[in-house]
C-alpha atoms as a PDB file:
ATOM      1  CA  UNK A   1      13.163   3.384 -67.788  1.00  0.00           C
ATOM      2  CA  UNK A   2      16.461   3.833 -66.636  1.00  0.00           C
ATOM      3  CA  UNK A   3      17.476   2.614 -63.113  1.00  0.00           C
ATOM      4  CA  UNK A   4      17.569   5.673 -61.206  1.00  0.00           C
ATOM      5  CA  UNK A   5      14.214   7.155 -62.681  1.00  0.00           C
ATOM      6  CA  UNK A   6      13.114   3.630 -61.438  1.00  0.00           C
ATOM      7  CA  UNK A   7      14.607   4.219 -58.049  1.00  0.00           C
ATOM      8  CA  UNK A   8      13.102   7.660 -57.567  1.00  0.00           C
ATOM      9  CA  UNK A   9       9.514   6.715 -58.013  1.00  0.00           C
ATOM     10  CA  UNK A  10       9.695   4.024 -55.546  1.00  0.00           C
ATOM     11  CA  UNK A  11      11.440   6.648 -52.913  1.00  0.00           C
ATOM     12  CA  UNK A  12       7.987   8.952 -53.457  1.00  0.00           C
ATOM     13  CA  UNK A  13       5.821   5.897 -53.089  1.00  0.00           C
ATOM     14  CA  UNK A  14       7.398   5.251 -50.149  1.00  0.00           C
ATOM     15  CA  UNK A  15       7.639   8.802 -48.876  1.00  0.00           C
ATOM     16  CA  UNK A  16       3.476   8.965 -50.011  1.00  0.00           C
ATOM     17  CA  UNK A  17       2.930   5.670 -48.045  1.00  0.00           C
ATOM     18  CA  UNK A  18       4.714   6.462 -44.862  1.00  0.00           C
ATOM     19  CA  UNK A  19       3.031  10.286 -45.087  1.00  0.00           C
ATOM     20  CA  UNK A  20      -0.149   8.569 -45.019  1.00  0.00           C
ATOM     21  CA  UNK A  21       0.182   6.090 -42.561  1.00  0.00           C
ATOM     22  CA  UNK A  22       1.298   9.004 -39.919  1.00  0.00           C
ATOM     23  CA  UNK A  23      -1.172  11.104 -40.937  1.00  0.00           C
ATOM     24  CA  UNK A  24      -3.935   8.278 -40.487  1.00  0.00           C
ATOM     25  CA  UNK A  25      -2.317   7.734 -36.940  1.00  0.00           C
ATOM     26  CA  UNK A  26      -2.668  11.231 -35.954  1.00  0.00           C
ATOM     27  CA  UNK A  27      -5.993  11.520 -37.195  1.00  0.00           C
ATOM     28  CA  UNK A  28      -6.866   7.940 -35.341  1.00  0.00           C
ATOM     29  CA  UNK A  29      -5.531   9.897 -32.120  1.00  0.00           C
ATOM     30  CA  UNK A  30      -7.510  12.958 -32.181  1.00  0.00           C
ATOM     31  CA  UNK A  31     -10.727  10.622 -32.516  1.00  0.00           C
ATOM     32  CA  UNK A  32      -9.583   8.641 -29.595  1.00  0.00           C
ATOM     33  CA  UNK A  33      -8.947  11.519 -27.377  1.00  0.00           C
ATOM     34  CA  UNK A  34     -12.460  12.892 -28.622  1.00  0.00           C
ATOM     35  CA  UNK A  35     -13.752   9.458 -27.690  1.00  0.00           C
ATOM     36  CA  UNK A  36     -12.461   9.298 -23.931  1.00  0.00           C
ATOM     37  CA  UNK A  37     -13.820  12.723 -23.935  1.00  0.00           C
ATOM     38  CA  UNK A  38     -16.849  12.304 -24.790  1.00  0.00           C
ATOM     39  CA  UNK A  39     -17.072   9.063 -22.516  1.00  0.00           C
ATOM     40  CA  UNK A  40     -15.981  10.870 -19.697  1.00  0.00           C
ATOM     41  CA  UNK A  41     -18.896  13.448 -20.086  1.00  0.00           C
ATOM     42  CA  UNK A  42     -21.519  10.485 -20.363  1.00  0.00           C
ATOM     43  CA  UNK A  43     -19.757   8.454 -17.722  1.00  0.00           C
ATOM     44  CA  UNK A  44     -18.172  10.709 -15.405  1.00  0.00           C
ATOM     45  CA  UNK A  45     -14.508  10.438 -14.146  1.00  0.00           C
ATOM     46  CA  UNK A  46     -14.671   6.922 -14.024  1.00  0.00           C
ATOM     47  CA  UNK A  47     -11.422   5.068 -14.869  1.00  0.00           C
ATOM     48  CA  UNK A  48     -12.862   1.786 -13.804  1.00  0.00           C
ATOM     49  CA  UNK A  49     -12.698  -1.281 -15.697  1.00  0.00           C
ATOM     50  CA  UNK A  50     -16.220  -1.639 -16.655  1.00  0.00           C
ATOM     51  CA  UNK A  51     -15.557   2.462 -18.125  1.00  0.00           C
ATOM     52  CA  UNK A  52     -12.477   1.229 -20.203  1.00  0.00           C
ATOM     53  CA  UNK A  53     -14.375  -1.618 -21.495  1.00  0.00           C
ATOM     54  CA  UNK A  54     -17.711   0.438 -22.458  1.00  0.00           C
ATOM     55  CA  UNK A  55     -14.727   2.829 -24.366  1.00  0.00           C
ATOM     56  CA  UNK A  56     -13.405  -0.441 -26.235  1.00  0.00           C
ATOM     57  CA  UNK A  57     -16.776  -1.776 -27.214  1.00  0.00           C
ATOM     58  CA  UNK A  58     -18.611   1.835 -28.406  1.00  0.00           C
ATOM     59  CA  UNK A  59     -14.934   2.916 -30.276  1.00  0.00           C
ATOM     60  CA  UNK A  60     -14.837  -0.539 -32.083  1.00  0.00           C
ATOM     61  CA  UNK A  61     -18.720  -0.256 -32.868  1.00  0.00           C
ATOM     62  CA  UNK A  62     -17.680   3.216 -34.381  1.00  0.00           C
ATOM     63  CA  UNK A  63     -14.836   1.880 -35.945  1.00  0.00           C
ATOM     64  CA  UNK A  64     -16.366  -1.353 -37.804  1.00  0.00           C
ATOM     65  CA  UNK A  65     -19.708   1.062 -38.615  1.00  0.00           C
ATOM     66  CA  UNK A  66     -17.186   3.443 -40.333  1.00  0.00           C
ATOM     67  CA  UNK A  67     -15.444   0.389 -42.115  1.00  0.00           C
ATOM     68  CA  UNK A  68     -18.776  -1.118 -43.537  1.00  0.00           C
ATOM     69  CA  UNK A  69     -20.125   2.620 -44.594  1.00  0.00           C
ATOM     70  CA  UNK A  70     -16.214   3.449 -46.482  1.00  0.00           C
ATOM     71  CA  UNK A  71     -16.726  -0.023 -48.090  1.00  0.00           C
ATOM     72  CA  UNK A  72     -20.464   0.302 -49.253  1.00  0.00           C
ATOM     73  CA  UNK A  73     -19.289   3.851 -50.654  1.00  0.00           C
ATOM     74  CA  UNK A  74     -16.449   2.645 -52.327  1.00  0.00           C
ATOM     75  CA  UNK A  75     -18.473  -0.457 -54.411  1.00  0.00           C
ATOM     76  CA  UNK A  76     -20.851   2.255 -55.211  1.00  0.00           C
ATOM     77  CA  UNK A  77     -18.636   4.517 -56.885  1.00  0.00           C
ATOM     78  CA  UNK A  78     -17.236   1.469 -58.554  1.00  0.00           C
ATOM     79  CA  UNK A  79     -13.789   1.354 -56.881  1.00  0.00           C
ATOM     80  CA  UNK A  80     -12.594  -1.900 -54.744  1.00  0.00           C
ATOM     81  CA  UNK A  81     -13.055  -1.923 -50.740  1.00  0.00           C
ATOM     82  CA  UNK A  82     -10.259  -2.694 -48.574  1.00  0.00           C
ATOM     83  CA  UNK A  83     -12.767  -5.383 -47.530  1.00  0.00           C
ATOM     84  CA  UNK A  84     -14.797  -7.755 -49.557  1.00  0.00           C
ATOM     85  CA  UNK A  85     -18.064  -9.875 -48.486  1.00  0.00           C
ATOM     86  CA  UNK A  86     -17.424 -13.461 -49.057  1.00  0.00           C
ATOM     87  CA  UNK A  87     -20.867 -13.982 -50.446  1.00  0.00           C
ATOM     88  CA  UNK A  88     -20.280 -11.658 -53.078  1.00  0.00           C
ATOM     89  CA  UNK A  89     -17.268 -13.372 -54.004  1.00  0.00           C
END
């Protein structure tokens, strides 16, 4: 392949990457707005400590329960997981 060619598919890879990555973040936004939301329905207007910890612990639950299901999907289907169990090597 000749240099530019070369040149022009790593520009869209990096144009695909980057669009993905802000798209991710926007999406990762809405669900923590929906998050405090929801939190402040089931907690009230708290902005206490104890509130803003209860938000950190249920969003990472959500987070590493969403992880572990996208992972156990992907070995199913036969692609690779971002993540890997050590026991299964």
């Amino acid at each position: 392949m000749t240099k530019s060619v070369e040149t022009t598919k790593m520009i869209l890879q990096s144009m695909i990457a980057l669009a993905s990555a802000a798209l991710g973040l926007v999406a990762a936004l809405a669900w923590n707005d929906a998050i405090k939301e929801t939190m402040k329905q089931l907690l009230g207007e708290d902005d206490s400590l104890s509130a803003k910890y209860t938000y950190a612990i249920i969003a990472t639950l959500i987070g590493v329960i969403v992880i572990l299901v996208l992972a156990r999907v992907a070995g199913k289907i036969g692609g690779e997981a971002a993540i890997n169990r050590e026991a299964e090597g």
